[in-house]
C-alpha atoms as a PDB file:
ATOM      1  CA  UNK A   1     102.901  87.067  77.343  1.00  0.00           C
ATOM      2  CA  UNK A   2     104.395  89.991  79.068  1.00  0.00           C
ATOM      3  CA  UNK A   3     102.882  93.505  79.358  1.00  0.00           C
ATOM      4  CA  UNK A   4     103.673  96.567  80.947  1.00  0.00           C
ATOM      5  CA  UNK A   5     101.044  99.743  81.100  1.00  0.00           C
ATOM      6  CA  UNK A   6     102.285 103.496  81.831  1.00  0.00           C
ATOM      7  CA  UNK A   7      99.879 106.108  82.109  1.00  0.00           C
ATOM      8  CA  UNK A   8     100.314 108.873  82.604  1.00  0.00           C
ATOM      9  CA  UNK A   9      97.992 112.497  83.971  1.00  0.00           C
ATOM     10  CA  UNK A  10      96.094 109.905  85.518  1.00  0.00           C
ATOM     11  CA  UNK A  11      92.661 111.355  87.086  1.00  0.00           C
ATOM     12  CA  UNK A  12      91.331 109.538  90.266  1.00  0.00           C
ATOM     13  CA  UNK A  13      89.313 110.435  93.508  1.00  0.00           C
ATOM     14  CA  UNK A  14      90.914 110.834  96.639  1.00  0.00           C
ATOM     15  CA  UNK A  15      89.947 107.844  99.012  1.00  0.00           C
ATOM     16  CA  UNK A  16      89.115 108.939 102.553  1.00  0.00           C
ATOM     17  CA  UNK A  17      91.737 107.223 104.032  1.00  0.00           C
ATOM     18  CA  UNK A  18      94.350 109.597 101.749  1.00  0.00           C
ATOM     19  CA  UNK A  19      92.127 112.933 103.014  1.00  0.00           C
ATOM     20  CA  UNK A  20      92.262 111.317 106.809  1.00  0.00           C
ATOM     21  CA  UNK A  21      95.807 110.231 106.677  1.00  0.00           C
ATOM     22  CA  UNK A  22      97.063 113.270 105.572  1.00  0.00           C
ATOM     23  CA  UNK A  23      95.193 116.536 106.551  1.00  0.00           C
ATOM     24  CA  UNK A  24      98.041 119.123 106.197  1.00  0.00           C
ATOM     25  CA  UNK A  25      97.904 118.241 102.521  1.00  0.00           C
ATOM     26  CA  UNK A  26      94.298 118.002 102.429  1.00  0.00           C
ATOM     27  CA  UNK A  27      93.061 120.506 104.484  1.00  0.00           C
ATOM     28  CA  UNK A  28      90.912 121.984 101.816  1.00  0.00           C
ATOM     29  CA  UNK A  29      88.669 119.121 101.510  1.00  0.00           C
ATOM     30  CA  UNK A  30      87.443 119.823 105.146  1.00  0.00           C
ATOM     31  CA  UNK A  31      83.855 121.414 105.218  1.00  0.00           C
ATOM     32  CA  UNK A  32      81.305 122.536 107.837  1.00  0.00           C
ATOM     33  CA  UNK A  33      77.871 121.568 107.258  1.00  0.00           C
ATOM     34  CA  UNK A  34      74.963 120.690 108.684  1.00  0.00           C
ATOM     35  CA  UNK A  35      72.716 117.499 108.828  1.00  0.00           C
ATOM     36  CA  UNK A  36      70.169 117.728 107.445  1.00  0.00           C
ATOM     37  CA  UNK A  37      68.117 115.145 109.798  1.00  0.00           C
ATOM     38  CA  UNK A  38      69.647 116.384 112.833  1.00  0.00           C
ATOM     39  CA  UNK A  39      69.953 119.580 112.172  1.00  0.00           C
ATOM     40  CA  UNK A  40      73.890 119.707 114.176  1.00  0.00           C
ATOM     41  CA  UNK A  41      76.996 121.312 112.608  1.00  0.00           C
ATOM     42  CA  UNK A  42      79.387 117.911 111.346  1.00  0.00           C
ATOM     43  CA  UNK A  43      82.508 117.887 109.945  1.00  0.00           C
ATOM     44  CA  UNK A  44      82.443 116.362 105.794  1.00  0.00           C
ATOM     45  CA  UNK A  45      84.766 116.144 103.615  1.00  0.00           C
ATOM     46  CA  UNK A  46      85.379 116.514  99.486  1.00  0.00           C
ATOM     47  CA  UNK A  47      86.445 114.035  97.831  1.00  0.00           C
ATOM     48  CA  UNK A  48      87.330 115.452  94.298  1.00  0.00           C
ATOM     49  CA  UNK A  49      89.434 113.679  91.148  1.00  0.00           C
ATOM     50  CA  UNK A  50      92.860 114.910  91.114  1.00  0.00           C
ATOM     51  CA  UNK A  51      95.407 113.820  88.844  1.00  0.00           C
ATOM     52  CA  UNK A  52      97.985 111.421  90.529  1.00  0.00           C
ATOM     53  CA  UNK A  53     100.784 112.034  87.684  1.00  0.00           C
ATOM     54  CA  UNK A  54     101.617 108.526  86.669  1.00  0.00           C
ATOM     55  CA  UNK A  55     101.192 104.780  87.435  1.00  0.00           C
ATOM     56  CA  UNK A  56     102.960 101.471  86.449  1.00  0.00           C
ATOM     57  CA  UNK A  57     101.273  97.993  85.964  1.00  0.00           C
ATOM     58  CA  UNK A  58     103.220  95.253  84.573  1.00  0.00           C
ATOM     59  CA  UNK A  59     102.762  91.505  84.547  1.00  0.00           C
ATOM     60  CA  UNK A  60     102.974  87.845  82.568  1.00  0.00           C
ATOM     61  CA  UNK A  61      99.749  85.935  81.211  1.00  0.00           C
ATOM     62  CA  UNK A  62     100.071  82.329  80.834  1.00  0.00           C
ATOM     63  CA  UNK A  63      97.623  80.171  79.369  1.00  0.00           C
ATOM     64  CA  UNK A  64      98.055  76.254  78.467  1.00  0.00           C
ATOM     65  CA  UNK A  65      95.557  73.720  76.947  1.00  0.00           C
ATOM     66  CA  UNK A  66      95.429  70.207  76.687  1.00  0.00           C
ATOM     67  CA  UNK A  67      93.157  67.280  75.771  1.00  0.00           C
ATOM     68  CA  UNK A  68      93.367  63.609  77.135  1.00  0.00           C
ATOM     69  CA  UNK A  69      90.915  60.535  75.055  1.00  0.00           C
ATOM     70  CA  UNK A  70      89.584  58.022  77.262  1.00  0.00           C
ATOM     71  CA  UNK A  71      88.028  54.799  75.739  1.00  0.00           C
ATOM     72  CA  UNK A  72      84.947  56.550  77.530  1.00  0.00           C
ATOM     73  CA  UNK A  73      85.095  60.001  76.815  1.00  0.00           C
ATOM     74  CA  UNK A  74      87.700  63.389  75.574  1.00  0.00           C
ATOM     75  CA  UNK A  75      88.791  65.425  78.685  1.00  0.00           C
ATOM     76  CA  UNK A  76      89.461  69.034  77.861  1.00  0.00           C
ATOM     77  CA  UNK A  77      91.825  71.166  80.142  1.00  0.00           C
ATOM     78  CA  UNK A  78      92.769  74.672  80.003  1.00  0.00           C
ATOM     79  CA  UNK A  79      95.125  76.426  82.948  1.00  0.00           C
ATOM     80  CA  UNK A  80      95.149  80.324  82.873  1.00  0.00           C
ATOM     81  CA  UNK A  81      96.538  82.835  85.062  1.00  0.00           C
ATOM     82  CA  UNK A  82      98.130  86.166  85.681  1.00  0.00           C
ATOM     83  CA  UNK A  83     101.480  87.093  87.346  1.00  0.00           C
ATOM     84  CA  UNK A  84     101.117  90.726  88.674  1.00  0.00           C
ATOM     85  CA  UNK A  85     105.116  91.832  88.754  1.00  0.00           C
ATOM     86  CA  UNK A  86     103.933  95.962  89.519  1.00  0.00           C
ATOM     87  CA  UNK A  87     101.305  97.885  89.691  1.00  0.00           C
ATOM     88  CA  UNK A  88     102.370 100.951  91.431  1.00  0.00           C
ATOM     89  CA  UNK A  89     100.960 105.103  91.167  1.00  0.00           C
ATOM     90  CA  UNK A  90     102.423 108.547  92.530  1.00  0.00           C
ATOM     91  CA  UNK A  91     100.724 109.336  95.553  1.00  0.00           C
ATOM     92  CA  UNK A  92      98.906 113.068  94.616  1.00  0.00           C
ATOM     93  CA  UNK A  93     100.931 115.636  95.547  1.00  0.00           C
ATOM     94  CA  UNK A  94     103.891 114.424  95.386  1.00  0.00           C
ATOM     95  CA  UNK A  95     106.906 113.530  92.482  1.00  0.00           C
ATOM     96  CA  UNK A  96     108.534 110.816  94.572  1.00  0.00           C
ATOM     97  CA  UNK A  97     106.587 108.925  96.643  1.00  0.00           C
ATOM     98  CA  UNK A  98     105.058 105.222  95.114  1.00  0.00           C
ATOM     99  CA  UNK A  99     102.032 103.802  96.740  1.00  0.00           C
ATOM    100  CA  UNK A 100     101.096 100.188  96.505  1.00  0.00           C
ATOM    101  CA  UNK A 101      98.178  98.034  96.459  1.00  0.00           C
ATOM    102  CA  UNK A 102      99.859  94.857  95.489  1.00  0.00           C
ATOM    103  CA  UNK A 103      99.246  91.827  97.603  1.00  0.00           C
ATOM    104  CA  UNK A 104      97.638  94.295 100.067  1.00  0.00           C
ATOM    105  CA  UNK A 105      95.217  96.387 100.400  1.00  0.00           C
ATOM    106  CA  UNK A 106      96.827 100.287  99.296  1.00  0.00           C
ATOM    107  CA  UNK A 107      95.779 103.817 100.175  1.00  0.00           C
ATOM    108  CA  UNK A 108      93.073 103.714  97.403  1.00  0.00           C
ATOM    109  CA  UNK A 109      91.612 100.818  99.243  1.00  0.00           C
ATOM    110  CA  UNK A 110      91.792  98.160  96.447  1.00  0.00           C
ATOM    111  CA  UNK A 111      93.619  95.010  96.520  1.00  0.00           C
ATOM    112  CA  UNK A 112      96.385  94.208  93.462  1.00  0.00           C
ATOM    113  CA  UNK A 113      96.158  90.267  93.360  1.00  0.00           C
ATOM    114  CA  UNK A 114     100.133  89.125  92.731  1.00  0.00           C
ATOM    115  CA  UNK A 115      98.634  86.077  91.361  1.00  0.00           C
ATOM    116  CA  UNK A 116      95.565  85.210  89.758  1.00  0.00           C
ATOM    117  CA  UNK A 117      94.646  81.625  88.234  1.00  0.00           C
ATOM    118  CA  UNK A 118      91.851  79.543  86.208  1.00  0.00           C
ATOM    119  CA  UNK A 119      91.896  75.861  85.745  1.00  0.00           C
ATOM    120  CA  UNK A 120      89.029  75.171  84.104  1.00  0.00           C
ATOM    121  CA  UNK A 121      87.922  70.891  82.599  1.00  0.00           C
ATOM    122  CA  UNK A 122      85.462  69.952  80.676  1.00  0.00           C
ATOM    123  CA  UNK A 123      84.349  66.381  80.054  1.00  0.00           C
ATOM    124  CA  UNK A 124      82.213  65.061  77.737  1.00  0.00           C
ATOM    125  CA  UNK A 125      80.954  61.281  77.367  1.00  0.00           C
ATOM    126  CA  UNK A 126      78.079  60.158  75.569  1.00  0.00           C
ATOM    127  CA  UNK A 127      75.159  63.007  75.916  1.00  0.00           C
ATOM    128  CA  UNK A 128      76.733  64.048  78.910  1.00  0.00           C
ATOM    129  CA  UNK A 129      79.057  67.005  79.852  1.00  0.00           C
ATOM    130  CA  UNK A 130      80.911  67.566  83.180  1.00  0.00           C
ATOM    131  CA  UNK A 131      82.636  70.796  83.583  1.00  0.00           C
ATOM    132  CA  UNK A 132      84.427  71.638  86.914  1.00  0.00           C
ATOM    133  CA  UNK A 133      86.341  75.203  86.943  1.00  0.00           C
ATOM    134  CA  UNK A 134      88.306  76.096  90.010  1.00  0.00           C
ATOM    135  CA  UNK A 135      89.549  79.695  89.941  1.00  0.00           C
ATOM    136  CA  UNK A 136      92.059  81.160  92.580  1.00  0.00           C
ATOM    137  CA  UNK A 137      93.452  84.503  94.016  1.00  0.00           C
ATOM    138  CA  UNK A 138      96.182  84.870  95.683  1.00  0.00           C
ATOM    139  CA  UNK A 139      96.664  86.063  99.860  1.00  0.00           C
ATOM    140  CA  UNK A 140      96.871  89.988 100.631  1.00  0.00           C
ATOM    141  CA  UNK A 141      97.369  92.096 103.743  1.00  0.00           C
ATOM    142  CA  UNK A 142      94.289  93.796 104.952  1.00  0.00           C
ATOM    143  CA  UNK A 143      94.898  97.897 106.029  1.00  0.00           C
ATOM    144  CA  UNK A 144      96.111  98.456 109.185  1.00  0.00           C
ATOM    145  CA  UNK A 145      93.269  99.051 112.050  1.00  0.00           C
ATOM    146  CA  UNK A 146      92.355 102.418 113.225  1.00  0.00           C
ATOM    147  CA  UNK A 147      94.418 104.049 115.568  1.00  0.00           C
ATOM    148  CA  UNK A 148      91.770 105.482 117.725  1.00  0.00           C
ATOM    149  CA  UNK A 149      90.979 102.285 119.811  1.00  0.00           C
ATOM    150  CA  UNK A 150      92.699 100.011 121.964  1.00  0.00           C
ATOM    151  CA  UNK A 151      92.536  96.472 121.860  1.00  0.00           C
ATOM    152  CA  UNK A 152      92.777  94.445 126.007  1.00  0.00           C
ATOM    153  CA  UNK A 153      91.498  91.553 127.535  1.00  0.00           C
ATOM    154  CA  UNK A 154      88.701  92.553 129.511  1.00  0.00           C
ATOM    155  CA  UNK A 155      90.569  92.081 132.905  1.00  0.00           C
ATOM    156  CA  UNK A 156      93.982  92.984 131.824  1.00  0.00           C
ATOM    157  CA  UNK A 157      94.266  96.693 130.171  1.00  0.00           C
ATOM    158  CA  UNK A 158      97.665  96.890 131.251  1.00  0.00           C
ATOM    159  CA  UNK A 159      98.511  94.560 128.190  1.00  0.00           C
ATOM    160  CA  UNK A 160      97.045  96.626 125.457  1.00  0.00           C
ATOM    161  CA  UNK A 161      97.767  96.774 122.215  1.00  0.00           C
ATOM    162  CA  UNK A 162      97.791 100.105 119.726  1.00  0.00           C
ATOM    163  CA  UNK A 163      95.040  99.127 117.255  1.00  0.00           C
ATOM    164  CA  UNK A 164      97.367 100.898 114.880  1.00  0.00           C
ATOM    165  CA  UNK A 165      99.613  97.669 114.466  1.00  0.00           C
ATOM    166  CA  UNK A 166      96.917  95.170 114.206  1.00  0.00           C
ATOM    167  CA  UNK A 167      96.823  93.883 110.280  1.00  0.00           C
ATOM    168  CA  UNK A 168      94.976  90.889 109.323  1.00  0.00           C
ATOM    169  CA  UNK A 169      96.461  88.380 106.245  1.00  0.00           C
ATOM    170  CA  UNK A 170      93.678  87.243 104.063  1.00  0.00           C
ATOM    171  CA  UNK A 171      94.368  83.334 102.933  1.00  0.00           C
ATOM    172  CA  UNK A 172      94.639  82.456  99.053  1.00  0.00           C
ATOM    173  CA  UNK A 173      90.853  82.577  97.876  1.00  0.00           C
ATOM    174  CA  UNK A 174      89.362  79.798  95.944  1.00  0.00           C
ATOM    175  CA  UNK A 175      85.948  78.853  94.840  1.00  0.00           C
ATOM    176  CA  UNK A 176      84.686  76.047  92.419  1.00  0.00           C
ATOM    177  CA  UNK A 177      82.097  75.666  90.033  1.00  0.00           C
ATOM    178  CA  UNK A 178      80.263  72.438  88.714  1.00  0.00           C
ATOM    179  CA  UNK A 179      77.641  72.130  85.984  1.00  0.00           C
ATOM    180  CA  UNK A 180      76.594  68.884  84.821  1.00  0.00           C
ATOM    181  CA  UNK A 181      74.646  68.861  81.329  1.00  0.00           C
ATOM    182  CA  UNK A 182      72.721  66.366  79.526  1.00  0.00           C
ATOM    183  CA  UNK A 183      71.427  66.426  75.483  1.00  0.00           C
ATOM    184  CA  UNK A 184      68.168  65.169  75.275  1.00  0.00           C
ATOM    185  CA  UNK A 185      68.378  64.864  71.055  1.00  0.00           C
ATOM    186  CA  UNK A 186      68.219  68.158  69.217  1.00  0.00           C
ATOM    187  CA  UNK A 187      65.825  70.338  70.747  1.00  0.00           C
ATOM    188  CA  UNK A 188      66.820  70.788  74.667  1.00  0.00           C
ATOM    189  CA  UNK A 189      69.375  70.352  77.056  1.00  0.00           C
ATOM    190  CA  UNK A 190      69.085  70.191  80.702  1.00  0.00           C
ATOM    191  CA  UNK A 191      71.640  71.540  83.484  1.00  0.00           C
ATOM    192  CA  UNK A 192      72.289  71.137  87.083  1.00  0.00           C
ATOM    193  CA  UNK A 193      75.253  73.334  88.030  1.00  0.00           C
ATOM    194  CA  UNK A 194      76.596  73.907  92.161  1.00  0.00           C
ATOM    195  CA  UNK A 195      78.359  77.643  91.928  1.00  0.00           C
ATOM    196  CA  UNK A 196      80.823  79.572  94.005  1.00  0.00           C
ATOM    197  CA  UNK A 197      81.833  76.509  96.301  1.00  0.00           C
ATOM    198  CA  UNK A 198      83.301  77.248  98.985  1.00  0.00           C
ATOM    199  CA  UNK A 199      83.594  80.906  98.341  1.00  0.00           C
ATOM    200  CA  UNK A 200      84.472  82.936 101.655  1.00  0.00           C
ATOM    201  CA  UNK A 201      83.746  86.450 102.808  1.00  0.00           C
ATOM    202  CA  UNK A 202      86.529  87.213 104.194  1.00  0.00           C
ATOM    203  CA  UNK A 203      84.786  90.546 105.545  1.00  0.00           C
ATOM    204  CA  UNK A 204      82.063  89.038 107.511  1.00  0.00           C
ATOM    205  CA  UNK A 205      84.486  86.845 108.948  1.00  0.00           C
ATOM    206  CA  UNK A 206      82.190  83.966 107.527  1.00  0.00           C
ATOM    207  CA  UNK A 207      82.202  81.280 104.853  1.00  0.00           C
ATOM    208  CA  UNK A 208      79.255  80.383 102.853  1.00  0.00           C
ATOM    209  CA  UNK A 209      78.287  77.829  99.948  1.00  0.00           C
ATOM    210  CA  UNK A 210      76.274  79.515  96.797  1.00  0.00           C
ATOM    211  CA  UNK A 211      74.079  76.593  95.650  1.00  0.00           C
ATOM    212  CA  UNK A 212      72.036  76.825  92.247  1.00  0.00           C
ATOM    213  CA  UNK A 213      70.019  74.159  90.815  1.00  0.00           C
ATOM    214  CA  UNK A 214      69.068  74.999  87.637  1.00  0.00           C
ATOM    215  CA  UNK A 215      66.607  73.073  84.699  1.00  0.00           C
ATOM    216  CA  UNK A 216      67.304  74.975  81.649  1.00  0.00           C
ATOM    217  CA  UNK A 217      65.537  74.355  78.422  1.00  0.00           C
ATOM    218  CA  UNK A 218      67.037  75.587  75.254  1.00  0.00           C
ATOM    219  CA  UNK A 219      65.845  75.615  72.092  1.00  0.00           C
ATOM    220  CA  UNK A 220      68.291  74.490  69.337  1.00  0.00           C
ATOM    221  CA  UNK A 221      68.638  75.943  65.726  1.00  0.00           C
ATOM    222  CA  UNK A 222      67.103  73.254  63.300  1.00  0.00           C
ATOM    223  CA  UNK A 223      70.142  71.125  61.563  1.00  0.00           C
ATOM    224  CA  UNK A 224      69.997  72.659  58.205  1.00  0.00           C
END
């Protein structure tokens, strides 16, 4: 299915990075105040809703089933995903100038996935049911690192680089989830299910494993 959204007199807040960035346009949002805990005069900032005029999101959904018999059991299939074509906004302020946040992260400092995808299986033998769901997002550009530091080896500043240029890609994310179930007659079934596997922060820098064991017992309605 395709589908494209226009909005229009759309009303969001200004990000810090937009106030920062540009401070000619912004230079209304700049306060004096003063801390409360330390009792010194700081520079703050207002970050109000303004309408941004108009955006554009468009895209394709795709979704296909399938079932395979086995002399031992029915697997069940479905593969899902979404195709992000645009998804663009006028920057505030302006008439003419697009900003982005697709496949990188944009000046409201959100990430537009171009793709995202589901492939989720089910399979059932006997009281048993297996169900293994992999869903995937695809790579993005982080921002661009501040431009107030420097980035050297420690005994060679002459080959330093503007930390202004440095931009990190983040890798397609995946994680998968497992549940194993079992039907002991009509009046419980027990689960075991491993979540979020191999899910990565890509933030920390770190990857991690969510584990959950789970025994869940669930009452049934009474056949009628």
């Amino acid at each position: 299915d395709y589908w494209n959204i226009k909005m229009e007199n759309e009303v969001r807040r200004l990000t810090q990075y937009q106030i920062f960035g540009d401070p000619v346009t912004y230079d209304d949002l700049f306060i004096i105040k003063v801390d409360r805990g330390t009792g010194d005069t700081v520079l703050a900032i207002i970050q109000p809703a303004r309408n941004v005029g108009e955006s554009r999101t468009s895209g394709i959904d795709w979704h296909v089933d399938f079932t395979t018999n086995f002399s031992f059991g029915e697997l069940k299939s479905s593969l899902m995903g979404t195709y992000l074509i645009e998804d663009e906004s006028l920057r505030v302020g302006t008439t003419d100038t697009w900003d982005t946040s697709l496949g990188k992260v944009g000046t409201d400092e959100e990430v537009a996935f171009r793709n995202i995808i589901n492939f989720n299986n089910t399979f059932t033998h006997g009281d048993f049911t297996h169900s293994l769901n992999l869903k995937a997002r695809s790579g993005y550009t982080d921002a661009s690192a501040d431009v107030s530091f420097y980035v050297a080896q420690a005994d060679d500043w002459d080959s330093a680089v503007d930390g202004s240029v440095i931009q990190k890609h983040i890798p397609v994310y995946m994680t998968f989830d497992y549940r194993l179930a079992y039907a002991w007659g009509d009046n419980a079934n027990f689960a075991f299910g491993i979540k979020n596997q191999m899910e990565e922060h890509t933030s920390e820098l770190q990857s991690h494993s969510d584990l959950v064991c789970r025994l869940l017992l669930e009452k049934k309605k009474n056949k009628k």
